[in-house]
PDB file of N, CA and C in Angstrom:
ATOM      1  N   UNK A   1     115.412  -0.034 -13.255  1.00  0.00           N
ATOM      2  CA  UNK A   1     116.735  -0.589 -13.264  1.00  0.00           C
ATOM      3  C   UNK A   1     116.656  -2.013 -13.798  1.00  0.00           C
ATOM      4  N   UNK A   2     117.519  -2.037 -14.620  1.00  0.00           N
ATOM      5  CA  UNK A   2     117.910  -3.718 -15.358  1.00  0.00           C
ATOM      6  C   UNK A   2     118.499  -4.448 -14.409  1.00  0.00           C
ATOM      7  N   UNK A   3     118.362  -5.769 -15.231  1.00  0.00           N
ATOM      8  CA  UNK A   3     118.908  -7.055 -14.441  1.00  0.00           C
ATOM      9  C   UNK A   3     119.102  -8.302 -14.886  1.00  0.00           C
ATOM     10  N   UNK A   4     120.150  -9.110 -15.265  1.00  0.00           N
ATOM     11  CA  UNK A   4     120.391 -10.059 -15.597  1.00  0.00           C
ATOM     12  C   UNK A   4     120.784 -11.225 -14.690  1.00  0.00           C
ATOM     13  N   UNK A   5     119.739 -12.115 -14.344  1.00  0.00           N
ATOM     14  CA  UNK A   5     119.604 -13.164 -13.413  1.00  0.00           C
ATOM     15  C   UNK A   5     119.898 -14.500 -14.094  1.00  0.00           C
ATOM     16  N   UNK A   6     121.161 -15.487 -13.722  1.00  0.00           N
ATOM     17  CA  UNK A   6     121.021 -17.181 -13.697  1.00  0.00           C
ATOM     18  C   UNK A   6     122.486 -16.710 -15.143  1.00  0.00           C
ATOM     19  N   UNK A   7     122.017 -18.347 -15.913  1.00  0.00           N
ATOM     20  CA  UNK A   7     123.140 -18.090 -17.309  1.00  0.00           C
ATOM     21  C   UNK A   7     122.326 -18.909 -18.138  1.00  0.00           C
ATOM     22  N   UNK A   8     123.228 -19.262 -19.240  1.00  0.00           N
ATOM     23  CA  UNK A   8     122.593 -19.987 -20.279  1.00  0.00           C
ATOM     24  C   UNK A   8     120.860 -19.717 -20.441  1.00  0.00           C
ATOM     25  N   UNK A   9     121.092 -21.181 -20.703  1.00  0.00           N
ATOM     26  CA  UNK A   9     119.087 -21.243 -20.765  1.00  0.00           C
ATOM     27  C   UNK A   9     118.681 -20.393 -19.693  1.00  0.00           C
ATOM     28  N   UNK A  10     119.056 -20.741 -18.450  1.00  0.00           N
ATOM     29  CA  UNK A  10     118.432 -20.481 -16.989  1.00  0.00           C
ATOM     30  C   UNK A  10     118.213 -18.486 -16.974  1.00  0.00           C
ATOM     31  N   UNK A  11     119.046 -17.898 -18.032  1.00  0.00           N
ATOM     32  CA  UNK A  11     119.478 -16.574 -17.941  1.00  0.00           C
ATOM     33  C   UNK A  11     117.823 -15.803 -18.166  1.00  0.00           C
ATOM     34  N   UNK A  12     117.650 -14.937 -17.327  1.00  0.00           N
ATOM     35  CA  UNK A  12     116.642 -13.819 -17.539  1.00  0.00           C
ATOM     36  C   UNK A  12     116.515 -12.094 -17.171  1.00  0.00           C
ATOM     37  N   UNK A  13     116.365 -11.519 -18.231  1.00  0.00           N
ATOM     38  CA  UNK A  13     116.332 -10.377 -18.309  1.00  0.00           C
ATOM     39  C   UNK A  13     115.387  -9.107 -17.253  1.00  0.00           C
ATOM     40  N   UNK A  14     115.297  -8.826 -16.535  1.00  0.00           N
ATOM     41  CA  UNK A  14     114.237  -8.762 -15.638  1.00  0.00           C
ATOM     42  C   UNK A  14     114.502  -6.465 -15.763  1.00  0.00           C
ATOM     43  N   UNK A  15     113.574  -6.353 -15.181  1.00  0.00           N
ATOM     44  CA  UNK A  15     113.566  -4.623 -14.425  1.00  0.00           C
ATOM     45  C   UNK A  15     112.683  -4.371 -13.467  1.00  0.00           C
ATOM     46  N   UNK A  16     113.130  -3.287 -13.010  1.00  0.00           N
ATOM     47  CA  UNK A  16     112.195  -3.380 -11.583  1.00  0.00           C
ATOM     48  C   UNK A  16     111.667  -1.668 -11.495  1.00  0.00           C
ATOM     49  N   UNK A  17     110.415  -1.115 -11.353  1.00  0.00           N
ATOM     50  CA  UNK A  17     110.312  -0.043 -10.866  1.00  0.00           C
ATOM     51  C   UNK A  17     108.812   0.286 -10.044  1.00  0.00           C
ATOM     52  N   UNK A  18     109.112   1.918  -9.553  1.00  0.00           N
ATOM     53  CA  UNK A  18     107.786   1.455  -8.697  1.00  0.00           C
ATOM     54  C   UNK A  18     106.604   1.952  -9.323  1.00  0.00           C
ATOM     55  N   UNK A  19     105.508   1.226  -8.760  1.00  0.00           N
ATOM     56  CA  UNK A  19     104.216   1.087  -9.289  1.00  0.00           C
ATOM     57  C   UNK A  19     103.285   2.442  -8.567  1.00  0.00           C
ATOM     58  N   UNK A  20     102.564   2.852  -8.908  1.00  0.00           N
ATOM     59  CA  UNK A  20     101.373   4.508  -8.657  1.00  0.00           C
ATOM     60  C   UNK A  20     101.390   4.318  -7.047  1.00  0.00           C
ATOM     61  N   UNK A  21     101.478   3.297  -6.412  1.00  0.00           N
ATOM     62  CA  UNK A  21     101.638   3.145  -5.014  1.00  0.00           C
ATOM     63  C   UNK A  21     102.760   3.141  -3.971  1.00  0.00           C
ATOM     64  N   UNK A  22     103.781   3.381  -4.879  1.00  0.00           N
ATOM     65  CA  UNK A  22     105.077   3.368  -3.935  1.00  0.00           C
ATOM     66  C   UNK A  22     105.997   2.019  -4.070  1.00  0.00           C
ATOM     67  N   UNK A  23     105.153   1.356  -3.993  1.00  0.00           N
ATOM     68  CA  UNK A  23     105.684  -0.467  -4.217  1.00  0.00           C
ATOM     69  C   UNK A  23     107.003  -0.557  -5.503  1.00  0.00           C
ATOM     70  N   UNK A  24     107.251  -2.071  -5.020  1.00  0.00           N
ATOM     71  CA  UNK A  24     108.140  -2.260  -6.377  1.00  0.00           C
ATOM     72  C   UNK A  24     107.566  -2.935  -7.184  1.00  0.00           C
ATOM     73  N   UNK A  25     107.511  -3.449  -8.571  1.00  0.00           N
ATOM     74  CA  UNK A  25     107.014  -3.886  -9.162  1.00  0.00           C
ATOM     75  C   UNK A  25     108.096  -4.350 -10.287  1.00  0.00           C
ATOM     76  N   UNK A  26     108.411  -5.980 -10.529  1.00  0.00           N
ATOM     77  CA  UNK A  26     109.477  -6.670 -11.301  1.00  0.00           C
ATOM     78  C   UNK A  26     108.446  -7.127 -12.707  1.00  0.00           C
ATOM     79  N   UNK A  27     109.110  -7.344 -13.826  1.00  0.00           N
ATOM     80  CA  UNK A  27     108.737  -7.626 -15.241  1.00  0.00           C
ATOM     81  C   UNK A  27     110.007  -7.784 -16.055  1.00  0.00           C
ATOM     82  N   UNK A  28     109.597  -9.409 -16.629  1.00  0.00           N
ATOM     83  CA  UNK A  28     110.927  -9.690 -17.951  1.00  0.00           C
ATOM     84  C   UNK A  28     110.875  -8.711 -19.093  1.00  0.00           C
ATOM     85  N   UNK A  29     112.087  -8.341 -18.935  1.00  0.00           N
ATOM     86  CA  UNK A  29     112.730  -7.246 -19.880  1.00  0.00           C
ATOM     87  C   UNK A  29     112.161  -7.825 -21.608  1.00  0.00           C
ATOM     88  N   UNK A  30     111.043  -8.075 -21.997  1.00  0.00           N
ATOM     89  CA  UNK A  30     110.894  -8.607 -23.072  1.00  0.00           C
ATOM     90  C   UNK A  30     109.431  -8.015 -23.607  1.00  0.00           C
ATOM     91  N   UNK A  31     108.884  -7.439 -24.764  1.00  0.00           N
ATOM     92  CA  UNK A  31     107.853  -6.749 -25.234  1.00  0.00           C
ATOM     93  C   UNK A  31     106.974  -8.075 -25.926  1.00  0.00           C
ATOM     94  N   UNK A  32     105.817  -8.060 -25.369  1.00  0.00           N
ATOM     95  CA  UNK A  32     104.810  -9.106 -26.045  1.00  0.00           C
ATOM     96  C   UNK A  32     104.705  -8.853 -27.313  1.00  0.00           C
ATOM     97  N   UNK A  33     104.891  -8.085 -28.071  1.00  0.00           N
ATOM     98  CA  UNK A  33     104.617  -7.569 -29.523  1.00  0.00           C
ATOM     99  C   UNK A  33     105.367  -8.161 -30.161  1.00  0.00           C
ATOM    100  N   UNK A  34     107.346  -7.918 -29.560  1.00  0.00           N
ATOM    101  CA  UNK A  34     108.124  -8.660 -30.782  1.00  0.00           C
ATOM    102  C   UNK A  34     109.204  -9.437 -29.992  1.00  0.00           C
ATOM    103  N   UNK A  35     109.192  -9.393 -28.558  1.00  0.00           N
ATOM    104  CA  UNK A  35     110.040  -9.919 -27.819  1.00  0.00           C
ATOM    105  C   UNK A  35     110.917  -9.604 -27.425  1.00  0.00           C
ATOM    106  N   UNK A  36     111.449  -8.520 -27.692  1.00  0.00           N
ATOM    107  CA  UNK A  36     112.591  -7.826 -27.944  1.00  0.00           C
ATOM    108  C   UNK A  36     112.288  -6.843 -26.403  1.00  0.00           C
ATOM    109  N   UNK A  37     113.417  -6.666 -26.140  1.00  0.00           N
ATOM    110  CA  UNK A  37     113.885  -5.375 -24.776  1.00  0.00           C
ATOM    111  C   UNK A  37     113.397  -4.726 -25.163  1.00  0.00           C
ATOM    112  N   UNK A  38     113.055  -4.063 -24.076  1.00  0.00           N
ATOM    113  CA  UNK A  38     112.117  -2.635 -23.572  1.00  0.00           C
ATOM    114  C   UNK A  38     112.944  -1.306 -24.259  1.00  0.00           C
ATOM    115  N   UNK A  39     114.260  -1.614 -23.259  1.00  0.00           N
ATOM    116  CA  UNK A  39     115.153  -0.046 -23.276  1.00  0.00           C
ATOM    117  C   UNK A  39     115.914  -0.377 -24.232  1.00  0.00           C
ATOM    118  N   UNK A  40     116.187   0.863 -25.113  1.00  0.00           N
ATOM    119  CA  UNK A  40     117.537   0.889 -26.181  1.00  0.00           C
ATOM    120  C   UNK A  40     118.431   1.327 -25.417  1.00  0.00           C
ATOM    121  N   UNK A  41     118.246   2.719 -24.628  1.00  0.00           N
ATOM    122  CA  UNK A  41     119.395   2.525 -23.596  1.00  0.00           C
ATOM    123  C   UNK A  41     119.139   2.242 -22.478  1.00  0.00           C
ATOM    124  N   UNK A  42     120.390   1.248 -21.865  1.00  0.00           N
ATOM    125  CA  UNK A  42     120.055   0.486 -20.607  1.00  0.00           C
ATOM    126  C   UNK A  42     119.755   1.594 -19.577  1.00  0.00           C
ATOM    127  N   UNK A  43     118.611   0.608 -18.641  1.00  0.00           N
ATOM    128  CA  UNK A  43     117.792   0.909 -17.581  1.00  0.00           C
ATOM    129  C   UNK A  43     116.908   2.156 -17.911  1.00  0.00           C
ATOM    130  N   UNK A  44     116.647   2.414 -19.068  1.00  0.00           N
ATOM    131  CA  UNK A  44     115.538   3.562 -19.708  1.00  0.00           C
ATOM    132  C   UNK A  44     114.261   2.829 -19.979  1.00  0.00           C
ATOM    133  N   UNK A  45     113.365   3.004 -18.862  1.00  0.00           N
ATOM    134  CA  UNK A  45     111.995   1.884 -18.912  1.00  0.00           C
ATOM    135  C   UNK A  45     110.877   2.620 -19.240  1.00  0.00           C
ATOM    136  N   UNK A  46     111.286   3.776 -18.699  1.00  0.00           N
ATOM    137  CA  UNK A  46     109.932   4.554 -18.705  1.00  0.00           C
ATOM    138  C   UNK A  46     109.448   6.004 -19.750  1.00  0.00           C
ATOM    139  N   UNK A  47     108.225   5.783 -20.210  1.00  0.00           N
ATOM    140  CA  UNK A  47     108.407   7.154 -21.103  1.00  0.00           C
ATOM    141  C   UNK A  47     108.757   8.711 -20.216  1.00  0.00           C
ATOM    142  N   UNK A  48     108.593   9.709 -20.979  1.00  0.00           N
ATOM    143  CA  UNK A  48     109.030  10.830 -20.967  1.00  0.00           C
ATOM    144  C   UNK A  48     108.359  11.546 -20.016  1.00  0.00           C
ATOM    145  N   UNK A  49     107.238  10.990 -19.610  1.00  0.00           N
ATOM    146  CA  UNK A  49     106.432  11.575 -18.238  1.00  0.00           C
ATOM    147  C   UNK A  49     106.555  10.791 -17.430  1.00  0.00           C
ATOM    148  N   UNK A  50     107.040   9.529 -17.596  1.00  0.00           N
ATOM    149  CA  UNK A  50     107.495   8.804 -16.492  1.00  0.00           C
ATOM    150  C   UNK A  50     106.115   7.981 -15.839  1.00  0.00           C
ATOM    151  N   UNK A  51     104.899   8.018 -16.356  1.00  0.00           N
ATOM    152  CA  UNK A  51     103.843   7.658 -16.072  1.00  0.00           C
ATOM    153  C   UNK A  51     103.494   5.981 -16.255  1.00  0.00           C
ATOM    154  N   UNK A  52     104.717   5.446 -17.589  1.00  0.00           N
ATOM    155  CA  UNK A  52     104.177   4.273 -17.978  1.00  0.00           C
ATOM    156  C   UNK A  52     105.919   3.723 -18.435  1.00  0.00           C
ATOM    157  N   UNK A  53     105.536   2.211 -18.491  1.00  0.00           N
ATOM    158  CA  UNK A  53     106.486   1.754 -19.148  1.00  0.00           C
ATOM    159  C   UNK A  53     106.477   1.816 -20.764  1.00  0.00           C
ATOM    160  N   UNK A  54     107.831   1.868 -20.947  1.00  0.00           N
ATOM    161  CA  UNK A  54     107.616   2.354 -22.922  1.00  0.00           C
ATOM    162  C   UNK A  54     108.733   1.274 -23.740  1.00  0.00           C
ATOM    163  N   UNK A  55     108.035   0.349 -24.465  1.00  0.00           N
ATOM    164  CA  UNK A  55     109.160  -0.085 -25.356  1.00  0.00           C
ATOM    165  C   UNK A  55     110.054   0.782 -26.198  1.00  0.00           C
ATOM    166  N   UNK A  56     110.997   0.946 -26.051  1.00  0.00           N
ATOM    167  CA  UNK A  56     111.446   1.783 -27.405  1.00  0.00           C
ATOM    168  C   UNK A  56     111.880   1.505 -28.838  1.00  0.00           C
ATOM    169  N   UNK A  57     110.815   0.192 -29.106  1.00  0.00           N
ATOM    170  CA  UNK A  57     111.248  -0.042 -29.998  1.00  0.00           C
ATOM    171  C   UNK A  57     109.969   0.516 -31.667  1.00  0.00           C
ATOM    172  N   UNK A  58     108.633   0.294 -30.421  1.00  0.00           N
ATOM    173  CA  UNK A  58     107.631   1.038 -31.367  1.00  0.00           C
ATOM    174  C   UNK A  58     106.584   1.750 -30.399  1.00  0.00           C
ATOM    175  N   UNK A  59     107.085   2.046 -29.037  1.00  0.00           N
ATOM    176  CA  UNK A  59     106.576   3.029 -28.400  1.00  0.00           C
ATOM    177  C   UNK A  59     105.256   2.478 -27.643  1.00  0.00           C
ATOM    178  N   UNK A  60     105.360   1.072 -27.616  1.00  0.00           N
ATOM    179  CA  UNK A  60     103.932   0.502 -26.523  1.00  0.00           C
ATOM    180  C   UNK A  60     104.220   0.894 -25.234  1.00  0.00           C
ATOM    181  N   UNK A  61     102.882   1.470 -24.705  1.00  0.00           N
ATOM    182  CA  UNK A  61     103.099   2.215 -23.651  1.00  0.00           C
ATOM    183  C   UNK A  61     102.101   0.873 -22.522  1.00  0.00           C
ATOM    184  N   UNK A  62     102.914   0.704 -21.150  1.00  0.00           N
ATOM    185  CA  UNK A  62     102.387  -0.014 -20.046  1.00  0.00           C
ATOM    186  C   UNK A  62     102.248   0.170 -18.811  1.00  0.00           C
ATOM    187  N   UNK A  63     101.287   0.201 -18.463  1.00  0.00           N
ATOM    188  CA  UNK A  63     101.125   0.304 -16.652  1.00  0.00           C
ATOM    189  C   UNK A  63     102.141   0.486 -15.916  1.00  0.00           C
ATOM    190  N   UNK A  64     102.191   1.111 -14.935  1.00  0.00           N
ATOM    191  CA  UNK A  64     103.398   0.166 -14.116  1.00  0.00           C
ATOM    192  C   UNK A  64     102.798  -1.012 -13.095  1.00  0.00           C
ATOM    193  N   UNK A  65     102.005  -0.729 -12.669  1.00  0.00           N
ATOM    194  CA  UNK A  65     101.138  -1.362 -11.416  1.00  0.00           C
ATOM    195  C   UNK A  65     101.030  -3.118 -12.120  1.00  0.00           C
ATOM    196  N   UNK A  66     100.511  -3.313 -12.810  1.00  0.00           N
ATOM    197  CA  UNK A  66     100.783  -4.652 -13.626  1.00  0.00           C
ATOM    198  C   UNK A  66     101.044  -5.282 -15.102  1.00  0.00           C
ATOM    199  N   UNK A  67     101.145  -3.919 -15.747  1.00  0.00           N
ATOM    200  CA  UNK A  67     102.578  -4.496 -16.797  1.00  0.00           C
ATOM    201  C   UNK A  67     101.147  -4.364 -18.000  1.00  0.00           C
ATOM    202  N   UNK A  68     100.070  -4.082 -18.063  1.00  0.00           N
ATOM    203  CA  UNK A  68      99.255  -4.125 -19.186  1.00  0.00           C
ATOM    204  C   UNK A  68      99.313  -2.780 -20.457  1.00  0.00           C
ATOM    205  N   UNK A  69      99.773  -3.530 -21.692  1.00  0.00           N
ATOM    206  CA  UNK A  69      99.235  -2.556 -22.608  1.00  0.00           C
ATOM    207  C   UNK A  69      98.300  -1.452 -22.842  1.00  0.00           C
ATOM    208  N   UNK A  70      98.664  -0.580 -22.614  1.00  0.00           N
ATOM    209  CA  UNK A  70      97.472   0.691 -22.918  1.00  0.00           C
ATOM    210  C   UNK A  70      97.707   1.714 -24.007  1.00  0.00           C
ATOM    211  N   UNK A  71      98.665   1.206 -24.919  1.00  0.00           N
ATOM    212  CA  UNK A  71      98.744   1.860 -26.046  1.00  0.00           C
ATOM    213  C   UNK A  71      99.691   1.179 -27.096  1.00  0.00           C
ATOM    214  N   UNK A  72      99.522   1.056 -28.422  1.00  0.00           N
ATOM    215  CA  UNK A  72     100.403   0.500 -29.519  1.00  0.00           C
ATOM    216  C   UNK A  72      99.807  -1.153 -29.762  1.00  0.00           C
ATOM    217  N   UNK A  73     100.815  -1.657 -30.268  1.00  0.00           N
ATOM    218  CA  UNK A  73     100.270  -2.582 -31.273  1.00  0.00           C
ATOM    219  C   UNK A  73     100.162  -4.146 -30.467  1.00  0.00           C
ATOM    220  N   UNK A  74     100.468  -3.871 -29.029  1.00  0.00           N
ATOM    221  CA  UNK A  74     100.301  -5.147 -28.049  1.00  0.00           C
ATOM    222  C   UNK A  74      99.377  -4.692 -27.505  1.00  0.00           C
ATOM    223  N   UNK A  75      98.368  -4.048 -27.407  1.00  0.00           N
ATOM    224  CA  UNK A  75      97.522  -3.480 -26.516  1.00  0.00           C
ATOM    225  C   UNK A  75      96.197  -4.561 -25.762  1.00  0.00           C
ATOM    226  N   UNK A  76      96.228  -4.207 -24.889  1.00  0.00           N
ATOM    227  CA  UNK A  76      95.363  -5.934 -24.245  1.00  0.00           C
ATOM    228  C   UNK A  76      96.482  -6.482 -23.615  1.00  0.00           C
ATOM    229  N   UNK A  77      97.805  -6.618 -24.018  1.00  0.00           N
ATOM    230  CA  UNK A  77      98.362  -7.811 -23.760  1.00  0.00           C
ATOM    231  C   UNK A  77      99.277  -7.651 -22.665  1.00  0.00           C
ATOM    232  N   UNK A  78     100.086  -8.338 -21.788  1.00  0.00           N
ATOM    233  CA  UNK A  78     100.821  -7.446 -20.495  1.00  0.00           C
ATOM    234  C   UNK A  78     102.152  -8.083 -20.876  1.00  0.00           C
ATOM    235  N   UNK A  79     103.087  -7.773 -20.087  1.00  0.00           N
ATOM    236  CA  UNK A  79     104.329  -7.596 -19.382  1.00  0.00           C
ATOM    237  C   UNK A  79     104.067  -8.977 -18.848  1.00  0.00           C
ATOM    238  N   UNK A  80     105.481 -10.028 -18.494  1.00  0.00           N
ATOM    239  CA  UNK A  80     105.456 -10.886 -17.871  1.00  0.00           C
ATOM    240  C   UNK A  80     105.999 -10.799 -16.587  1.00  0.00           C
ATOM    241  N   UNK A  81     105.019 -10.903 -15.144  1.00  0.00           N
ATOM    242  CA  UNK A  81     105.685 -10.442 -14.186  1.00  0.00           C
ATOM    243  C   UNK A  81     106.504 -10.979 -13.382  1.00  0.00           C
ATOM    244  N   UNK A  82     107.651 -10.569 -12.713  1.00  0.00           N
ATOM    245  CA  UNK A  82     108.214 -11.306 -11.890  1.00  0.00           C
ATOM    246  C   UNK A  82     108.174 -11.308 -10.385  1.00  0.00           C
ATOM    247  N   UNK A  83     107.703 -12.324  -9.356  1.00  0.00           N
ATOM    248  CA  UNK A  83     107.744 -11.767  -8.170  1.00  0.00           C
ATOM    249  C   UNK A  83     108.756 -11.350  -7.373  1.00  0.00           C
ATOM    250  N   UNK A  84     108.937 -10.157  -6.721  1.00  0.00           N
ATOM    251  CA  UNK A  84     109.830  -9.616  -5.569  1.00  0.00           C
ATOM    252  C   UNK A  84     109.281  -9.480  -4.312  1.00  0.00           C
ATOM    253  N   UNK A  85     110.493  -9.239  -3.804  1.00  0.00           N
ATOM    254  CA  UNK A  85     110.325  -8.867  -2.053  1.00  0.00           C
ATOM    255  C   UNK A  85     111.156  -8.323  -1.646  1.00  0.00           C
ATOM    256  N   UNK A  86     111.083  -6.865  -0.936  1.00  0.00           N
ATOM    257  CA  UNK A  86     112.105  -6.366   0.046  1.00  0.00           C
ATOM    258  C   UNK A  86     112.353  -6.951   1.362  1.00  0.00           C
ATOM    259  N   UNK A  87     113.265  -7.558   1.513  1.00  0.00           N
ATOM    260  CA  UNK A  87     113.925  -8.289   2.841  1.00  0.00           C
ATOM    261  C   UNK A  87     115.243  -6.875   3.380  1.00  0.00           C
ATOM    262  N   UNK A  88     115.138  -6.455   4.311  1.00  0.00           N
ATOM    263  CA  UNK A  88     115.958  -5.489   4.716  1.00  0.00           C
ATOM    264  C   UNK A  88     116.035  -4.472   3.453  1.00  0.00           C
ATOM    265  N   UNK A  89     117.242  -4.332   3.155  1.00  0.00           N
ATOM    266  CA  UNK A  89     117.891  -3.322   2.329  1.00  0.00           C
ATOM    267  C   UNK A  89     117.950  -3.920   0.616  1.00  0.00           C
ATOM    268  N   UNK A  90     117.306  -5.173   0.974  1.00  0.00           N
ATOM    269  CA  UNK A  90     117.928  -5.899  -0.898  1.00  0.00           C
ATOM    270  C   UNK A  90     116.454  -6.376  -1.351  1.00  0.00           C
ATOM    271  N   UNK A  91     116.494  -5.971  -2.628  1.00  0.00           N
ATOM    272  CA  UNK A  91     115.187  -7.097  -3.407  1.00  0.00           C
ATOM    273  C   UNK A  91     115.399  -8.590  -3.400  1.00  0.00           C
ATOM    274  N   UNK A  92     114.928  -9.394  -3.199  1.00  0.00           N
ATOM    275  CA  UNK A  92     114.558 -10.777  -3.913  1.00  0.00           C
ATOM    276  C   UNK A  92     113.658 -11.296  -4.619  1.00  0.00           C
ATOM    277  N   UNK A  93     114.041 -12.374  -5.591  1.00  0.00           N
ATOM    278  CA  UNK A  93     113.275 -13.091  -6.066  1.00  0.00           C
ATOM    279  C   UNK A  93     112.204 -14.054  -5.674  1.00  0.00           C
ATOM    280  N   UNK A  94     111.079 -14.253  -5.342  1.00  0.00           N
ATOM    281  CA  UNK A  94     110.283 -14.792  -4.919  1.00  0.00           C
ATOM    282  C   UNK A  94     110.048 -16.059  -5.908  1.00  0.00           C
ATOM    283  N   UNK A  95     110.176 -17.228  -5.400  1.00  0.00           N
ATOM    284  CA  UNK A  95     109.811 -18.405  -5.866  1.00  0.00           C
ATOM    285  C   UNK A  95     108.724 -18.605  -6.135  1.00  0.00           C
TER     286      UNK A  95
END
């Protein structure tokens, strides 16, 4: 699921899903390769087995657990992560 946090400058693109362990796991909506969003259509993060995160813009495929390249033309390179926390029923942002 997408997310648009703050405005202006302050504004960031974020998604959140869970990692091989159950957990949540947050990352800026942005591809190390060209910078550009993940999903063409919104909140579509993950490839077709659902195993990894997938840019759709040239198909780099990423972890979920910590956001690292394991296939395509960023490979080596990760996801920028964001910290969360479940407090009751809601995510937060961790400072």
């Amino acid at each position: 699921m997408g997310f648009s946090l703050g405005a202006g400058a302050q504004r960031r693109e974020i998604f959140i899903v869970r990692d091989g362990n159950g957990g949540l796991r947050a990352f800026e909506n942005s591809c190390p390769h060209t910078g550009g969003m993940l999903d063409w259509v919104p909140d579509q993060f993950l490839s077709f087995e659902r195993k990894h995160i997938l840019c759709a813009t040239h198909g780099a495929l990423f972890r979920m657990d910590d956001g690292l390249c394991v296939h395509g033309p960023c490979i080596g390179k990760s996801l920028v992560s964001v910290a969360v926390r479940i407090v009751g029923e809601h995510i937060e942002l961790v400072d």
